[in-house]
Protein backbone atom coordinates (compact mmCIF):
# COMPACT_ATOMS: atom_id res chain seq x y z
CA UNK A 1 -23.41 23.71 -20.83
CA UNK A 2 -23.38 20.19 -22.06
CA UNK A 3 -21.23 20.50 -24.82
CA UNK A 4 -18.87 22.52 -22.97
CA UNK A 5 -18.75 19.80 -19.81
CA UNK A 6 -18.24 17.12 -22.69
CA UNK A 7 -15.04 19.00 -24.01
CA UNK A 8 -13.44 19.93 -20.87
CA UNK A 9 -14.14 15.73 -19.80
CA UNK A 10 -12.20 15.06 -23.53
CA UNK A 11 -8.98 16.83 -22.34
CA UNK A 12 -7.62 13.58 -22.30
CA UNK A 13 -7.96 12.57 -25.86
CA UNK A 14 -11.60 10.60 -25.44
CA UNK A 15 -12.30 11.87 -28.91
CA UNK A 16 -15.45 13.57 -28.00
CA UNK A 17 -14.74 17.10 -29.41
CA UNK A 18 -15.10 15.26 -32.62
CA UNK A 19 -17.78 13.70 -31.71
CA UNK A 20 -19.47 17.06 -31.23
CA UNK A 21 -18.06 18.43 -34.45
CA UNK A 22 -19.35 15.93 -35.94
CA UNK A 23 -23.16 16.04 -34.23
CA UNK A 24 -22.92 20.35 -35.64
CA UNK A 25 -22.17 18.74 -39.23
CA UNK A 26 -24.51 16.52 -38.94
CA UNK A 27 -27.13 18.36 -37.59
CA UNK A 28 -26.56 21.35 -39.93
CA UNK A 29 -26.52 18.89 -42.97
CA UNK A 30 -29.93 17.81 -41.61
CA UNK A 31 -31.44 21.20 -41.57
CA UNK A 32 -29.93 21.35 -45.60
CA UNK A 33 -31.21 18.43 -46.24
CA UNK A 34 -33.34 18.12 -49.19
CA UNK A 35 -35.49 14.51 -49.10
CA UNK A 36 -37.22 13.36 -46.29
CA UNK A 37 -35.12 10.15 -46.85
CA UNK A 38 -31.72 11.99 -46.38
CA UNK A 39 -33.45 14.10 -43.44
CA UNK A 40 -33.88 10.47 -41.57
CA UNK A 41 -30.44 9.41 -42.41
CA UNK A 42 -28.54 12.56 -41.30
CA UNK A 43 -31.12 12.27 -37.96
CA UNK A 44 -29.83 8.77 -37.17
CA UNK A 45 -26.56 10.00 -37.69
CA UNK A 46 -26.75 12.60 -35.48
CA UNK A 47 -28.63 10.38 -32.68
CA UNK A 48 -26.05 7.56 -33.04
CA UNK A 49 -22.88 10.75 -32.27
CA UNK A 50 -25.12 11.57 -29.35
CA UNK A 51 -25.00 8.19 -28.25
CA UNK A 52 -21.70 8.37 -28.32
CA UNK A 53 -20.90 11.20 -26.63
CA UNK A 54 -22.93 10.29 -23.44
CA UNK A 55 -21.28 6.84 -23.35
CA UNK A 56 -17.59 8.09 -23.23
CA UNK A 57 -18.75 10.68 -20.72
CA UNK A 58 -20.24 8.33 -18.54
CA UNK A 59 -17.91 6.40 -18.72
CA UNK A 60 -14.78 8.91 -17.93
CA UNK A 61 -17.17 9.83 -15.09
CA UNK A 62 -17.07 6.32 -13.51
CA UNK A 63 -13.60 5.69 -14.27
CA UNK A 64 -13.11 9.51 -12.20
CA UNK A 65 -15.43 7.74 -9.23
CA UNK A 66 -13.13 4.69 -9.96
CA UNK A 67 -9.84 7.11 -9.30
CA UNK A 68 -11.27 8.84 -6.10
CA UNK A 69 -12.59 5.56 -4.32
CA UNK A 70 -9.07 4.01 -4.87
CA UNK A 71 -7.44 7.09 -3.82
CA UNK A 72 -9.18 7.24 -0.75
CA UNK A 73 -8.09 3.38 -0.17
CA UNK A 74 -4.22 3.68 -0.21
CA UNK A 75 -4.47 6.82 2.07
CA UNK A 76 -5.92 4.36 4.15
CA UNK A 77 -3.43 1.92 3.34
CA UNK A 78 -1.02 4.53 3.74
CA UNK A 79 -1.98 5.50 7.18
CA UNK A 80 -2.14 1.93 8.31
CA UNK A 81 1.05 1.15 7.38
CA UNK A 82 2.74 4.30 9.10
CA UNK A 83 0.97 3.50 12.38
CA UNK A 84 2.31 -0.47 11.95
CA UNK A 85 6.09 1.11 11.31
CA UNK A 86 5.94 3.42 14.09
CA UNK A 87 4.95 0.59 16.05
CA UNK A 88 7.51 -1.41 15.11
CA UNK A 89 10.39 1.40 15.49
CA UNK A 90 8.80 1.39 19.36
CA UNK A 91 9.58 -2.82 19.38
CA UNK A 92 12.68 -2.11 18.07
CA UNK A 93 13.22 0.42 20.86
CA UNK A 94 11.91 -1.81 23.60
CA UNK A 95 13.90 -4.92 22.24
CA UNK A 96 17.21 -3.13 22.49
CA UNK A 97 16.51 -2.09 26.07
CA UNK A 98 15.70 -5.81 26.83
CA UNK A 99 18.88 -6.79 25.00
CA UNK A 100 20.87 -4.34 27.18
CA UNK A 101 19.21 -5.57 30.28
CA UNK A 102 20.75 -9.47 29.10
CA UNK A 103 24.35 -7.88 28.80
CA UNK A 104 23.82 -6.64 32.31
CA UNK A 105 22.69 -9.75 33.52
CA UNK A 106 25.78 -11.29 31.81
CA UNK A 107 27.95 -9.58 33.23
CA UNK A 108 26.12 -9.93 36.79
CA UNK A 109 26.30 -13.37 36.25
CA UNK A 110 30.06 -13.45 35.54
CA UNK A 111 30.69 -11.27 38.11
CA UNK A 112 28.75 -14.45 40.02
CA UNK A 113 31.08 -17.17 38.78
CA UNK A 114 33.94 -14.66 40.33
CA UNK A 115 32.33 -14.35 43.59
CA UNK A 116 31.34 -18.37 43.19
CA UNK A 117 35.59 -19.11 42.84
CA UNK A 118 36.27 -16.75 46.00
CA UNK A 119 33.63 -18.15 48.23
CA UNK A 120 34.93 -21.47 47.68
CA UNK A 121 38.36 -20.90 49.10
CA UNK A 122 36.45 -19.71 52.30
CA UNK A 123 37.53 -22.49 55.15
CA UNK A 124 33.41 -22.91 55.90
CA UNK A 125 32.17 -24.92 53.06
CA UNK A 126 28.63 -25.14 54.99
CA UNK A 127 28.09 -21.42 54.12
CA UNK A 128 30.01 -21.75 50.88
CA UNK A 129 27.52 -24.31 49.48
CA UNK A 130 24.61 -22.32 50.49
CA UNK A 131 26.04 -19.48 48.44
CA UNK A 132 26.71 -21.47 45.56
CA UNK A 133 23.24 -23.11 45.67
CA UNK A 134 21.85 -19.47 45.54
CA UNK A 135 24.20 -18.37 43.41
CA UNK A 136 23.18 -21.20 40.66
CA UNK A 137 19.28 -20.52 40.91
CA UNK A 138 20.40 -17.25 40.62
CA UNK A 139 21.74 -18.09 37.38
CA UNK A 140 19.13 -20.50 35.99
CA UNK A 141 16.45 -17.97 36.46
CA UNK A 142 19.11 -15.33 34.97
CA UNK A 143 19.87 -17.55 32.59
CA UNK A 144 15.72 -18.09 31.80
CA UNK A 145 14.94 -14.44 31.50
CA UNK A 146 18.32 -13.97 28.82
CA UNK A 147 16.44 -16.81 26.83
CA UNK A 148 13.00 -15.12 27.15
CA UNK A 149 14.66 -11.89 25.89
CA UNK A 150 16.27 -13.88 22.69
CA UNK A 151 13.22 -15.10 21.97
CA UNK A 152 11.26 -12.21 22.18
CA UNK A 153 13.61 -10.62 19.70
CA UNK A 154 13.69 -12.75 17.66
CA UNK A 155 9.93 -12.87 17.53
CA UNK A 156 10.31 -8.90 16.59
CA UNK A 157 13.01 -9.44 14.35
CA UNK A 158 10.63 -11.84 12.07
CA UNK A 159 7.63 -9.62 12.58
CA UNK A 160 9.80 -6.37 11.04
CA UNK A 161 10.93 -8.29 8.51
CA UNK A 162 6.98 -9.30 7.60
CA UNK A 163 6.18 -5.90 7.96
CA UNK A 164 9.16 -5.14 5.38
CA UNK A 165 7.64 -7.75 2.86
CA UNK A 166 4.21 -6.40 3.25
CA UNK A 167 5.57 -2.57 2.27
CA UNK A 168 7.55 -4.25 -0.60
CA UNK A 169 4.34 -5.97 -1.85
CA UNK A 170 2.39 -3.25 -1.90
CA UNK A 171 4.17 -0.83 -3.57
CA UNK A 172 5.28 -3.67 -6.31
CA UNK A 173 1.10 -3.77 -6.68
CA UNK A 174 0.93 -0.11 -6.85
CA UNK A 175 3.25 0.00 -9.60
CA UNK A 176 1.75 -2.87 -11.48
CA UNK A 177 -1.87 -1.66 -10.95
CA UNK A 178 -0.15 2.30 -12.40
CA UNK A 179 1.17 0.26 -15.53
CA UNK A 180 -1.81 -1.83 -15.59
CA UNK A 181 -3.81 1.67 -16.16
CA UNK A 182 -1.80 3.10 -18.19
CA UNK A 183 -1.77 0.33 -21.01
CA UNK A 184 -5.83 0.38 -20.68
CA UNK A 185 -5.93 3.78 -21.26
CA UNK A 186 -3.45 4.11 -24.31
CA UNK A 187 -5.27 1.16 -25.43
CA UNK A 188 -8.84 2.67 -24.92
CA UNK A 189 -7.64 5.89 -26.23
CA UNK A 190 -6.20 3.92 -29.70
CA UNK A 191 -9.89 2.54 -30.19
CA UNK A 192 -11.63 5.58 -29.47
CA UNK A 193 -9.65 8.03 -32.08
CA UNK A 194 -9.50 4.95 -34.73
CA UNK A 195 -12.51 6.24 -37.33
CA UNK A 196 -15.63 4.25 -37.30
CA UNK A 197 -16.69 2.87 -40.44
């Protein structure tokens, strides 16, 4: 069962079935071996292939942990930037309503200045500056909640585009940390298969 789990963890190239091939020679070569001296040498062959062998495993087997535990982190990553986009598509949403709201209260407010040039060709300019005193705080706080929506949207505008920068980041580290691996494991795989002397 051992040897079998060792060859199905060397589909990769590890260079364990070789290993192994090398243990049978070895260990046949020790049975056929005719000095006691040759017997020991053959034996700490065959211990030192072993060694081997158990060291790449464990080690593919940590760098499989390695895999899984890093998998399970971009899902998270993943997840937490869906729930931050959706939540920004709902910002979006809300800012355009406010913006919308400001074009009404534009257009209220030149509707206003209309009403403000009528009124003052009324003969009762008593009455006419009353309406044009409530007709400019009208305005002003008109005019305060336009500049509270700009500024709101632009606080949204800067947060997407953070949120943008964020996405580009990470995937620019996801592809450096896939090349990253990629080079370790051609280069691992080069020193593995290269015969030891």
């Amino acid at each position: 069962f051992t040897f079998q789990k060792r060859l199905l963890i060397d589909g990769d190239g590890a260079g364990d079935d070789r290993r192994i091939n090398l243990l049978v020679k070895s260990f046949i070569k020790w049975c056929n071996s005719g000095s006691q001296e040759e017997g020991y040498s053959q034996y700490q062959r065959m211990l030192s292939t072993l060694s081997q062998c158990e060291f790449s495993m464990g080690k593919t087997l940590l760098v499989y942990d390695m895999n899984l535990r890093e998998m399970e982190n971009y899902e998270k990553i993943y997840k937490e930037i869906e729930c931050s986009i959706a939540g920004a598509h709902e910002k979006i949403a809300e800012c355009k309503k406010q913006i919308l709201q400001a074009k009404r209260i534009r257009k209220n407010r030149q509707e206003y200045d209309a009403l403000a040039k009528v009124i003052q060709h009324h003969p009762d300019r008593h009455e006419t500056l009353k309406e044009l005193e409530a007709l400019g705080k009208e305005l002003e706080h008109l005019s305060h909640i336009k500049e509270s929506v700009e500024d709101k949207l632009e606080l949204r505008r800067k947060q997407f585009h953070v949120l943008l920068s964020t996405i580009h980041e990470l995937q620019q580290t996801l592809e450096n940390d896939e090349k990253l691996s990629e080079v370790e494991e051609a280069q691992e795989t080069s020193m593995e298969t290269d015969p030891k002397p």
